[in-house]
PDB file of N, CA and C in Angstrom:
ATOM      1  N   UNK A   1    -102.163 132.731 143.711  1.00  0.00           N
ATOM      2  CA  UNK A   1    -101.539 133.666 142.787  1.00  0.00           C
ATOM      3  C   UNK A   1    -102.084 135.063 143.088  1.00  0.00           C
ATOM      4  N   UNK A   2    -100.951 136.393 143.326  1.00  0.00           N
ATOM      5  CA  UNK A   2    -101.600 137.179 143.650  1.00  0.00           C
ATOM      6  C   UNK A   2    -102.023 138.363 142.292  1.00  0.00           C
ATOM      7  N   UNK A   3    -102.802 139.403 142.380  1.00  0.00           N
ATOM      8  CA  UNK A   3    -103.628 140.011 141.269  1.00  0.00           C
ATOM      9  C   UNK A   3    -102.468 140.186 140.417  1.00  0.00           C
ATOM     10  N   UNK A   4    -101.253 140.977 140.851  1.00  0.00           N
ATOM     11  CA  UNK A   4    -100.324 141.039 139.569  1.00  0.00           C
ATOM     12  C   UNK A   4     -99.779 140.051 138.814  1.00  0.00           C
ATOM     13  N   UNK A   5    -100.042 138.806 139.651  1.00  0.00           N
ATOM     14  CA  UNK A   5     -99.013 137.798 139.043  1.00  0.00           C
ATOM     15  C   UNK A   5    -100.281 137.258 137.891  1.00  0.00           C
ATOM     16  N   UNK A   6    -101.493 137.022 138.185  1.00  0.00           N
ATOM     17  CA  UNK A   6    -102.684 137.063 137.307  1.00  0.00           C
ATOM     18  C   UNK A   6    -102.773 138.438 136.040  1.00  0.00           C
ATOM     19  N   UNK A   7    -102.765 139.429 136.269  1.00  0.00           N
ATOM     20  CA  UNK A   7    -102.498 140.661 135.158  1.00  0.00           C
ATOM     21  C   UNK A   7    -101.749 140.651 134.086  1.00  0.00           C
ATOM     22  N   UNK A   8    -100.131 140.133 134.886  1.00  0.00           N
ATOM     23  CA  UNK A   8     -99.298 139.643 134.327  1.00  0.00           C
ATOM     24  C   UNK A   8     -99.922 138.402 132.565  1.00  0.00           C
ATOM     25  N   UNK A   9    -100.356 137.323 132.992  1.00  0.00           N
ATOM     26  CA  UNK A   9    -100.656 136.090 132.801  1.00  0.00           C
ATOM     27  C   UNK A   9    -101.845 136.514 131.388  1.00  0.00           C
ATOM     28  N   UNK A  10    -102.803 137.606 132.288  1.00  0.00           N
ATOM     29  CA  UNK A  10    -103.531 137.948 131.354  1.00  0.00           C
ATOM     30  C   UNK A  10    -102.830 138.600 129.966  1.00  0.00           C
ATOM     31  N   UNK A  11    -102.461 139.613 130.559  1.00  0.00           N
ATOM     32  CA  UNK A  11    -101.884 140.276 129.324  1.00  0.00           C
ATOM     33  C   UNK A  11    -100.598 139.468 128.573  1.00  0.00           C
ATOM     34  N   UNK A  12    -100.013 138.463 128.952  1.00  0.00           N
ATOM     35  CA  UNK A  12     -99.116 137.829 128.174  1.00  0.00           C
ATOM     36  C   UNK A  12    -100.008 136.905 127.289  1.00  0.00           C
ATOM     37  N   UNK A  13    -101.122 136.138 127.649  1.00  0.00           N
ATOM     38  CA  UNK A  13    -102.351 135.818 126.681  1.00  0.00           C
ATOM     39  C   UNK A  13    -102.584 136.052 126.171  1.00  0.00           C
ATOM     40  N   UNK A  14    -103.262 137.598 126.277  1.00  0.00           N
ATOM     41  CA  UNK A  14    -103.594 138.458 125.134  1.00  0.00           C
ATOM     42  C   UNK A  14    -102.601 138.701 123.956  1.00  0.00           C
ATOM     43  N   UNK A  15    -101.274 138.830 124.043  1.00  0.00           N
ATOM     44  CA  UNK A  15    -100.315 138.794 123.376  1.00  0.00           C
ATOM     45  C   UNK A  15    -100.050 138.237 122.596  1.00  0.00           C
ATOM     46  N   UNK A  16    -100.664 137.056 123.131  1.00  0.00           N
ATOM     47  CA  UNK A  16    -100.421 135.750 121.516  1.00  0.00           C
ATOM     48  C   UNK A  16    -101.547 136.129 120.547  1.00  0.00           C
ATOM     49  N   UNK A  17    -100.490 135.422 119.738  1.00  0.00           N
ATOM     50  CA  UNK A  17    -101.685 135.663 118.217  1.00  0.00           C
ATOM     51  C   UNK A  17    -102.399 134.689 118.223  1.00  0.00           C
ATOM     52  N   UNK A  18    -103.736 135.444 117.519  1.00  0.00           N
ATOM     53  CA  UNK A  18    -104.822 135.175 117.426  1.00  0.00           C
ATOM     54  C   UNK A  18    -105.219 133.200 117.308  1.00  0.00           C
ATOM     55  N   UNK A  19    -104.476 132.841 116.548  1.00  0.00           N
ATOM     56  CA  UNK A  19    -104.121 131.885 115.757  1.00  0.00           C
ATOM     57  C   UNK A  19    -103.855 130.762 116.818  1.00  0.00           C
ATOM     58  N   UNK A  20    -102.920 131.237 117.682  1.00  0.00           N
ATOM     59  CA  UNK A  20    -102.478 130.525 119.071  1.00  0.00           C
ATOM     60  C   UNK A  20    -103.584 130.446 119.945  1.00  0.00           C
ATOM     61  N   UNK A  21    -104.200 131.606 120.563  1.00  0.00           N
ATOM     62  CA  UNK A  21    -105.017 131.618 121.268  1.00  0.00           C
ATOM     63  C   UNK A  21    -106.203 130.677 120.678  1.00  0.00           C
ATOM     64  N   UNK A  22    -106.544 130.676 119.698  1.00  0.00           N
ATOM     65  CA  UNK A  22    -107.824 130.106 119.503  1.00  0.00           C
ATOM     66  C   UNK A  22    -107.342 128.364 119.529  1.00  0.00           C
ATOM     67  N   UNK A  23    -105.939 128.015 118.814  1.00  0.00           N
ATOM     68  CA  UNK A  23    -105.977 126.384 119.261  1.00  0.00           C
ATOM     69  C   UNK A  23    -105.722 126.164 120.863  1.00  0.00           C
ATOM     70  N   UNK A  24    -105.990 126.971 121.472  1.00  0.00           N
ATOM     71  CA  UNK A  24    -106.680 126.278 122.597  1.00  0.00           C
ATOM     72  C   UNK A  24    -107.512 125.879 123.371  1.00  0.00           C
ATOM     73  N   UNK A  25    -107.811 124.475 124.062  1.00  0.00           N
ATOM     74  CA  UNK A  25    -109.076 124.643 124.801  1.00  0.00           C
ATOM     75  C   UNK A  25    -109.532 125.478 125.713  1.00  0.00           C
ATOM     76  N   UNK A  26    -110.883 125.789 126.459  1.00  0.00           N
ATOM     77  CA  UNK A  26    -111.109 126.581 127.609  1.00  0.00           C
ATOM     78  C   UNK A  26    -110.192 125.690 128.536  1.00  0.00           C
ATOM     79  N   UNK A  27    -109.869 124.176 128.432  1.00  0.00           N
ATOM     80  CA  UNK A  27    -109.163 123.921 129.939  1.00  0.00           C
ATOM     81  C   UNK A  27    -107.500 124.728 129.988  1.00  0.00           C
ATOM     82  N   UNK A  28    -107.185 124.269 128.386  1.00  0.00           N
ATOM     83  CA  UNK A  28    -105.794 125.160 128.338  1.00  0.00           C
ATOM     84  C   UNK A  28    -106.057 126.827 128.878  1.00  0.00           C
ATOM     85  N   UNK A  29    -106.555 127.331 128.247  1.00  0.00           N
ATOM     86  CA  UNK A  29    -106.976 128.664 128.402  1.00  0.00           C
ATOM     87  C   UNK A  29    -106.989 128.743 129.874  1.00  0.00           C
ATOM     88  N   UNK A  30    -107.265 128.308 130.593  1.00  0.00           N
ATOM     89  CA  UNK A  30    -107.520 128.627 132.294  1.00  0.00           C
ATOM     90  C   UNK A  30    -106.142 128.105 132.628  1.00  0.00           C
ATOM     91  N   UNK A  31    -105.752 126.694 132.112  1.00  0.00           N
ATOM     92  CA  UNK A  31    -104.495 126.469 132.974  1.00  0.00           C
ATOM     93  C   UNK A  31    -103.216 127.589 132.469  1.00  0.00           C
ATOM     94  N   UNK A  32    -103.211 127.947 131.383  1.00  0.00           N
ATOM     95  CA  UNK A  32    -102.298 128.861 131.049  1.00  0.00           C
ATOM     96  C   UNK A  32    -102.408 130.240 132.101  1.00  0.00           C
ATOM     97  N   UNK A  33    -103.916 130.465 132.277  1.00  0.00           N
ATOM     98  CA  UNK A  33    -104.218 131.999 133.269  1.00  0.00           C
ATOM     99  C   UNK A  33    -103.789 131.566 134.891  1.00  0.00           C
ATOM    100  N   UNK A  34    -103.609 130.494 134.815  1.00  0.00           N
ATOM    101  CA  UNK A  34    -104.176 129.953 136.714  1.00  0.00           C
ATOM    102  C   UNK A  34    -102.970 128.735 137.110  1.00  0.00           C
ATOM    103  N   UNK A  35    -102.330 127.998 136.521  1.00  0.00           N
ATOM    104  CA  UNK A  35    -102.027 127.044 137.185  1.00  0.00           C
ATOM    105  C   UNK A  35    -100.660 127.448 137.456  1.00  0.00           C
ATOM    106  N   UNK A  36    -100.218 126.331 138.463  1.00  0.00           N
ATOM    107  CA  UNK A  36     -98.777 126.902 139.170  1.00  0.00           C
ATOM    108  C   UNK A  36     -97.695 126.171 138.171  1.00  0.00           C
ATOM    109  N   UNK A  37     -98.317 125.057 137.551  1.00  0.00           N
ATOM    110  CA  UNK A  37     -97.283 124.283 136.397  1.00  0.00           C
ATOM    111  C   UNK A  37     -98.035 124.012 135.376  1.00  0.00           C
ATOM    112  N   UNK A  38     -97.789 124.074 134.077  1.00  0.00           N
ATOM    113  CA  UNK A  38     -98.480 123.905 132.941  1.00  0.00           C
ATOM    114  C   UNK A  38     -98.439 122.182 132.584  1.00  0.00           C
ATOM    115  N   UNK A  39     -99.058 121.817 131.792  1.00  0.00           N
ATOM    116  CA  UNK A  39     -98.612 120.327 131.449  1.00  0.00           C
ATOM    117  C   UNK A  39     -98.213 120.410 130.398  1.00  0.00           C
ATOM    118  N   UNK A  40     -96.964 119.261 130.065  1.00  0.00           N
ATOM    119  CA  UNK A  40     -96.251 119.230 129.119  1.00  0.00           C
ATOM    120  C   UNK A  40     -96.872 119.875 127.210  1.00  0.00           C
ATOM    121  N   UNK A  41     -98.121 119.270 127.571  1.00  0.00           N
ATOM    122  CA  UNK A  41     -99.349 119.342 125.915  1.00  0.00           C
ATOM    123  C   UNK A  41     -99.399 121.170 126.187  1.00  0.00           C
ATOM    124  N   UNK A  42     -99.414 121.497 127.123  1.00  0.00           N
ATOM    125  CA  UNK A  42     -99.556 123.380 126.664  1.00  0.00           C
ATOM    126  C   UNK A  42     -98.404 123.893 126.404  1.00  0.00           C
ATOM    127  N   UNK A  43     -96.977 122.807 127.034  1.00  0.00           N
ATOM    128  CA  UNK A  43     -95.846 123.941 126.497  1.00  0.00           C
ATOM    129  C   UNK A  43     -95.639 123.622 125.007  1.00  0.00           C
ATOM    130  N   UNK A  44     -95.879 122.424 124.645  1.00  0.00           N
ATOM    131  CA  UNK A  44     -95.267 122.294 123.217  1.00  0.00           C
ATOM    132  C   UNK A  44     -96.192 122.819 121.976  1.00  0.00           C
ATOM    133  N   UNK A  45     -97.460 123.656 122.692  1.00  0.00           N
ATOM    134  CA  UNK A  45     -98.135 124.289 121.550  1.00  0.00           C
ATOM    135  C   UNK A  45     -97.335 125.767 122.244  1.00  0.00           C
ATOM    136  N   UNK A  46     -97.127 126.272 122.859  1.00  0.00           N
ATOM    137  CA  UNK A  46     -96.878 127.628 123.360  1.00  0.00           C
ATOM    138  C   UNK A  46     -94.832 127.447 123.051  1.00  0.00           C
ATOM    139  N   UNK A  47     -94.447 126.274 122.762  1.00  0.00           N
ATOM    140  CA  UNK A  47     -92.406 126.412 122.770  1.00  0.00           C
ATOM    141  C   UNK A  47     -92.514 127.857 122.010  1.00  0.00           C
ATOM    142  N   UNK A  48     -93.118 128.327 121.186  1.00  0.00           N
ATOM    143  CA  UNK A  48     -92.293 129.084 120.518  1.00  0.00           C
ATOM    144  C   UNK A  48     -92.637 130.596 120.848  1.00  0.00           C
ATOM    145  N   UNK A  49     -93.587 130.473 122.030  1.00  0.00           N
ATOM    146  CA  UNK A  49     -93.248 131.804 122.728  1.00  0.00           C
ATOM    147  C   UNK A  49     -92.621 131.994 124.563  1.00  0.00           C
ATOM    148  N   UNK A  50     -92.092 131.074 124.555  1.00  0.00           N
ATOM    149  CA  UNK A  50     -91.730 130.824 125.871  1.00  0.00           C
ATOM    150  C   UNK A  50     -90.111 130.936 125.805  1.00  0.00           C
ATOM    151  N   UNK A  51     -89.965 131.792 126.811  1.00  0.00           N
ATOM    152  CA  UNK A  51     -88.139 131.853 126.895  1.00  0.00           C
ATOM    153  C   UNK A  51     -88.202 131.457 128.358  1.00  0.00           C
ATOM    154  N   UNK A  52     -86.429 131.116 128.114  1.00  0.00           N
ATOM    155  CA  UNK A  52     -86.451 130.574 129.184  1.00  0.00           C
ATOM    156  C   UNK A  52     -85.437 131.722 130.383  1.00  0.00           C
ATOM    157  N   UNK A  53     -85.549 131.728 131.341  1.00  0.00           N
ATOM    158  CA  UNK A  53     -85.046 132.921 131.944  1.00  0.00           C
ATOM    159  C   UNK A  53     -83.673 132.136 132.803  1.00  0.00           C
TER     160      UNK A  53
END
C-alpha cells in the first residue's frame, strides 16, 4: 500500500466517531489501516459508514 493510499485510510479512521473507533480491537484497528480485504466481523461493525462505489 502506497503512503497516500495509507493517509487516505488514516484519516478516514479518524473520521469515525469516537464510539466506533473505540469498539474496536488493536487487531481491527490495524486491519482497517493495512489490510488489502477486511473480514466480514469489521464490515458489519463499520456497514454504516461504508458506501459502496
Amino acid at each position: 500500500m502506497d503512503k497516500k493510499a495509507q493517509k487516505e485510510r488514516q484519516k478516514a479512521f479518524d473520521s469515525l466517531p469516537p464510539a466506533i473507533r473505540d469498539s474496536l480491537s488493536q487487531e481491527e484497528k490495524q486491519l482497517f489501516l493495512t489490510a488489502e480485504q477486511w473480514p466480514e466481523a469489521l464490515f458489519q461493525k463499520l456497514e454504516e459508514f461504508i458506501t459502496k462505489e
